[in-house]
Structure formats: structure tokens, C-alpha cells
C-alpha atoms as a PDB file:
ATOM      1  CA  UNK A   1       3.613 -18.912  -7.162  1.00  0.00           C
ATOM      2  CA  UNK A   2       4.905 -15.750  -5.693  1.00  0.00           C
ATOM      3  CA  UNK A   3       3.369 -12.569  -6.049  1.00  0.00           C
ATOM      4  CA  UNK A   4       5.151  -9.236  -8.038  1.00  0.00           C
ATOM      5  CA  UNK A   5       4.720  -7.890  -4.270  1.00  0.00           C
ATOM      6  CA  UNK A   6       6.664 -10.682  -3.050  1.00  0.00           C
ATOM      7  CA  UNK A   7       9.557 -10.472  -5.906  1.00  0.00           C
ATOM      8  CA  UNK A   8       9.570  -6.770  -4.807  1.00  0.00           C
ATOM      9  CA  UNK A   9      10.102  -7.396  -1.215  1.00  0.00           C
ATOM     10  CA  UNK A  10      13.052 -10.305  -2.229  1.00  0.00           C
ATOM     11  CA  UNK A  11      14.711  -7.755  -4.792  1.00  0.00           C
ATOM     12  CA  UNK A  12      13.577  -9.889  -7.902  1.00  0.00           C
ATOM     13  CA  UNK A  13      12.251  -7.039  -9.273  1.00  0.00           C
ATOM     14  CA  UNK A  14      12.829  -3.416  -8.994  1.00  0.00           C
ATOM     15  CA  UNK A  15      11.124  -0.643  -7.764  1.00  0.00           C
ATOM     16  CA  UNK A  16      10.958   2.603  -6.605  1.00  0.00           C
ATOM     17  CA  UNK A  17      11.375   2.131  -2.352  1.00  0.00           C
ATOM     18  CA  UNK A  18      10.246   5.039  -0.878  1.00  0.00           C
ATOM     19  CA  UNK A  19      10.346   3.633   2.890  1.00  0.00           C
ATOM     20  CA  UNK A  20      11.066   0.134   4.662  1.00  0.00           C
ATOM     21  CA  UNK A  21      11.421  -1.722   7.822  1.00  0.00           C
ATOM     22  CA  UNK A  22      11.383  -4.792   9.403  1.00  0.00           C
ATOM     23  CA  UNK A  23       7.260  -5.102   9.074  1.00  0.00           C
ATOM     24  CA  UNK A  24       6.571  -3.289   5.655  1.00  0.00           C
ATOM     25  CA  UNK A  25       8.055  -1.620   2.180  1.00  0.00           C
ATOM     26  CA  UNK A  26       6.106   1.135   0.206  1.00  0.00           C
ATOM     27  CA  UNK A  27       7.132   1.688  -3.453  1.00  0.00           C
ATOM     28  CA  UNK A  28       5.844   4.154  -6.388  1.00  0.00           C
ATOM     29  CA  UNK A  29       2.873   2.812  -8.113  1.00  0.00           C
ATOM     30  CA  UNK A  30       3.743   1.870 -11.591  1.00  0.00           C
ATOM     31  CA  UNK A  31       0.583   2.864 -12.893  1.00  0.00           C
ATOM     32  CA  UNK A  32      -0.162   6.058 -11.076  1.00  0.00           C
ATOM     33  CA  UNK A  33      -3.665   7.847  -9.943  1.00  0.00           C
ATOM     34  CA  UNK A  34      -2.732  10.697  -8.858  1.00  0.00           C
ATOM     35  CA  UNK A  35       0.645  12.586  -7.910  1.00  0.00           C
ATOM     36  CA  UNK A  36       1.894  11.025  -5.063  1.00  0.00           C
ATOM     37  CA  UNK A  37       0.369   7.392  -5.557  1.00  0.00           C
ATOM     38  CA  UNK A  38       2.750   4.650  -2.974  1.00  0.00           C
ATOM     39  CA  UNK A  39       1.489   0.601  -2.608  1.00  0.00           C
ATOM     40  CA  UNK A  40       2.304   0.209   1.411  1.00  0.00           C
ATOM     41  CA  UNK A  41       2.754  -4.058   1.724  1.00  0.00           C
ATOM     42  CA  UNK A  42       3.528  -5.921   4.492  1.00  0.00           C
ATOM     43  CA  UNK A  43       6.458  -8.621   4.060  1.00  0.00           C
ATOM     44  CA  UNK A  44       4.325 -10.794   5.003  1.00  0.00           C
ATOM     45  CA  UNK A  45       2.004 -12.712   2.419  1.00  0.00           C
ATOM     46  CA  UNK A  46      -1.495 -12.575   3.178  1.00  0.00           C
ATOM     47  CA  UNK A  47      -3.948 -12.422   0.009  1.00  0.00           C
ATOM     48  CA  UNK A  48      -6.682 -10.345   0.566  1.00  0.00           C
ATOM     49  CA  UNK A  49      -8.460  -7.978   3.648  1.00  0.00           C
ATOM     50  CA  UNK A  50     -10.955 -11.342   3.606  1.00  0.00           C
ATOM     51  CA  UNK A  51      -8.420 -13.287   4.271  1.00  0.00           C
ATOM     52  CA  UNK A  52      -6.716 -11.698   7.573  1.00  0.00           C
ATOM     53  CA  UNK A  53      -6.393 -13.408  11.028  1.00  0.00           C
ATOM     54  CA  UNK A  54      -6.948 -11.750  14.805  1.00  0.00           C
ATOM     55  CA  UNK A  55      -2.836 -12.358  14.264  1.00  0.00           C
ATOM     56  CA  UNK A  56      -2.574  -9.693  11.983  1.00  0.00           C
ATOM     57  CA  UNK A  57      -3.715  -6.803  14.081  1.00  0.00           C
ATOM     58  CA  UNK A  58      -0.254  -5.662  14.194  1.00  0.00           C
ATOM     59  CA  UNK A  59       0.473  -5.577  10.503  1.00  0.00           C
ATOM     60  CA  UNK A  60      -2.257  -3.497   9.836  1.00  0.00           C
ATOM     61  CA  UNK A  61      -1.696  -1.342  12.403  1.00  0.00           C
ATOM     62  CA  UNK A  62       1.849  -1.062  11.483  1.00  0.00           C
ATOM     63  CA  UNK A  63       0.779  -0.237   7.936  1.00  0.00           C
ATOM     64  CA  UNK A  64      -1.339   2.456   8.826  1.00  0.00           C
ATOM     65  CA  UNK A  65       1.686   4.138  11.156  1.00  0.00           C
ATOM     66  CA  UNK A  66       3.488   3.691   8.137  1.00  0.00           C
ATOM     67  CA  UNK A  67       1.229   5.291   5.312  1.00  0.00           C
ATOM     68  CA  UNK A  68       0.776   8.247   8.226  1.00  0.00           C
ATOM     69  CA  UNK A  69       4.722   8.449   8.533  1.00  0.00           C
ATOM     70  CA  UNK A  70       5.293   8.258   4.841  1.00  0.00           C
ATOM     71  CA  UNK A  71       2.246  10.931   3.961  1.00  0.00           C
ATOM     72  CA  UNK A  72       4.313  13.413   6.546  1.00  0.00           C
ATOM     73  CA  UNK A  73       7.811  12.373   4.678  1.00  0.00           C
ATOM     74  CA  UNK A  74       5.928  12.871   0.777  1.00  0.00           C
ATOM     75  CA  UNK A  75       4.610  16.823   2.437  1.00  0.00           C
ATOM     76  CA  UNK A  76       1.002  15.542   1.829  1.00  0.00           C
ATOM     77  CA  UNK A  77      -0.031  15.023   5.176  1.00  0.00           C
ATOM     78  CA  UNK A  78      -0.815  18.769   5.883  1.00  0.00           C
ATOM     79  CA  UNK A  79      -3.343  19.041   3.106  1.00  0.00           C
ATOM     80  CA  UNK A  80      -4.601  15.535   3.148  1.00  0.00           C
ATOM     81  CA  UNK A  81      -4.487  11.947   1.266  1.00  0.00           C
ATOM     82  CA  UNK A  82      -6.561   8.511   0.730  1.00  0.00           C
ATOM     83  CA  UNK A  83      -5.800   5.254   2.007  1.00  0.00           C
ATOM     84  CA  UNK A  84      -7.423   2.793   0.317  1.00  0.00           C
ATOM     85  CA  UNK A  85      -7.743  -1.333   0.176  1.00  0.00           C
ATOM     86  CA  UNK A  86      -9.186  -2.972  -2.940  1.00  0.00           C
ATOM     87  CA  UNK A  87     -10.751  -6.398  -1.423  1.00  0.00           C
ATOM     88  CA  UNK A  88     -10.763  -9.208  -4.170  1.00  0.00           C
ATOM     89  CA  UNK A  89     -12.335  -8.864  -8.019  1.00  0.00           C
ATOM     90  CA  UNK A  90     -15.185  -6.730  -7.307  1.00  0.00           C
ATOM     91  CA  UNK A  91     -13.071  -4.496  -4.857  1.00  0.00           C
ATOM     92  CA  UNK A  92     -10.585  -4.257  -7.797  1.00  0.00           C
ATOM     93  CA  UNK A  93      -7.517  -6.100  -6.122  1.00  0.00           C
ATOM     94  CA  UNK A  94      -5.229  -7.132  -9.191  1.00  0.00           C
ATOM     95  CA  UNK A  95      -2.117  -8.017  -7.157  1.00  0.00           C
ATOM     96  CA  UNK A  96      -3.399 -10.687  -4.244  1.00  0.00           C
ATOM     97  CA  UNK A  97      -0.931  -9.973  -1.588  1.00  0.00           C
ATOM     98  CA  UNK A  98      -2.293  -7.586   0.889  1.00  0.00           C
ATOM     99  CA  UNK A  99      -1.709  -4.075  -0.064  1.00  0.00           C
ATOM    100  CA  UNK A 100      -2.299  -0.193   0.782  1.00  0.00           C
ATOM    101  CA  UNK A 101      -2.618   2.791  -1.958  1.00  0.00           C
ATOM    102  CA  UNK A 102      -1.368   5.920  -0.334  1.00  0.00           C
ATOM    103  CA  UNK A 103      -2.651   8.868  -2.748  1.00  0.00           C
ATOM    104  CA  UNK A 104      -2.332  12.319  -2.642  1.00  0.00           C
ATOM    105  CA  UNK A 105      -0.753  15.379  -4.427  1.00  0.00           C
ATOM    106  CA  UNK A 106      -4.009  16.786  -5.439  1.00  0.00           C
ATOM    107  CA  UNK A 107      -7.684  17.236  -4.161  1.00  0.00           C
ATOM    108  CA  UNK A 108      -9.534  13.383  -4.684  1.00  0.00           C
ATOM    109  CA  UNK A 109     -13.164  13.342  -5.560  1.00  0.00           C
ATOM    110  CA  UNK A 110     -15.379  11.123  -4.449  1.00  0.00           C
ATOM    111  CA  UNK A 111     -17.111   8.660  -4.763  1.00  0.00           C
ATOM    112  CA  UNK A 112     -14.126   7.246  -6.441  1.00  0.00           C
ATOM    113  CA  UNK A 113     -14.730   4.877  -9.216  1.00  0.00           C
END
């Protein structure tokens, strides 16, 4: 069964695109923690940070070029954001197709959660 990410990326389901390309799309959270709060996802389906392959070097790569580039294009790359990867149940991953949290827009405390 397809993810939500994956009706996103096939326009099954709208949502707020704030950048795309050929590797990635990043979207408004629906839910969000903070100001500025974007889900970075590859277009390609992989479940979880445990489940990556030496393959997928690029894609991650690419999506951290791509939170940087979208931070700069949001204006909250001069006074900082988070990237962060929830990891499965305990990590608090509710959508299980790879994805980045870009937040910013305000100061972040930590430890977070």
C-alpha cells in the first residue's frame, strides 16, 4: 500500500510544494512544530533510516543539499534550523517512507522531546 508521501509525490493528494526536482519534493508540514516546519522526501520509497542501502548515499546527500538550499530560500538559514529523522516507533516515524523535518522560524530548545 502506498504511503501519503508517495500519493504526495504522484499528485493524489495535495500539498503545499515548497521545492522539487528530479531526486526530492519538500512540502509544509500539516501538523506544524514550529514556524517554518517542511517534510524533505525523496521520490524514492525507502521506509526507514534502518532500512537504507550503500545505494542510497546519493539520496541522502541530495536531501541534505536540498534542506540547506530550501533553509536559504525560507530566510532561516542565517539564524539557524534543525534537521531531523525520526527512525521507526520509538524514533517517532508515523509516515514510513523516508523523510526529513526542516524546522526553523524560531530559537529550538533542546533536548527536544
Amino acid at each position: 500500500m502506498p504511503s501519503i508521501f508517495s500519493k504526495i509525490i504522484n499528485r493524489e493528494i495535495p500539498a503545499d510544494i515548497v521545492f522539487e526536482d528530479e531526486v526530492c519534493m519538500a512540502f509544509r508540514d500539516i501538523n506544524p512544530q514550529a514556524p517554518v516546519h517542511v517534510v524533505i522526501i525523496p521520490k524514492k520509497e525507502i521506509r526507514s533510516l534502518a532500512d537504507i542501502a550503500p545505494a542510497d548515499k546519493e539520496i541522502l546527500g541530495h536531501l541534505l543539499v536540498s534542506a540547506a538550499k530550501i533553509a536559504e530560500k525560507l530566510k532561516i538559514d542565517k539564524n539557524g534550523y534543525r534537521v531531523v529523522i525520526n527512525t521507526n516507533d520509538d524514533g517517532g516515524q508515523t509516515v514510513f517512507h523516508i523523510h526529513l523535518h526542516l524546522l526553523g522560524g524560531r530559537a529550538l530548545k533542546w533536548p527536544p522531546g
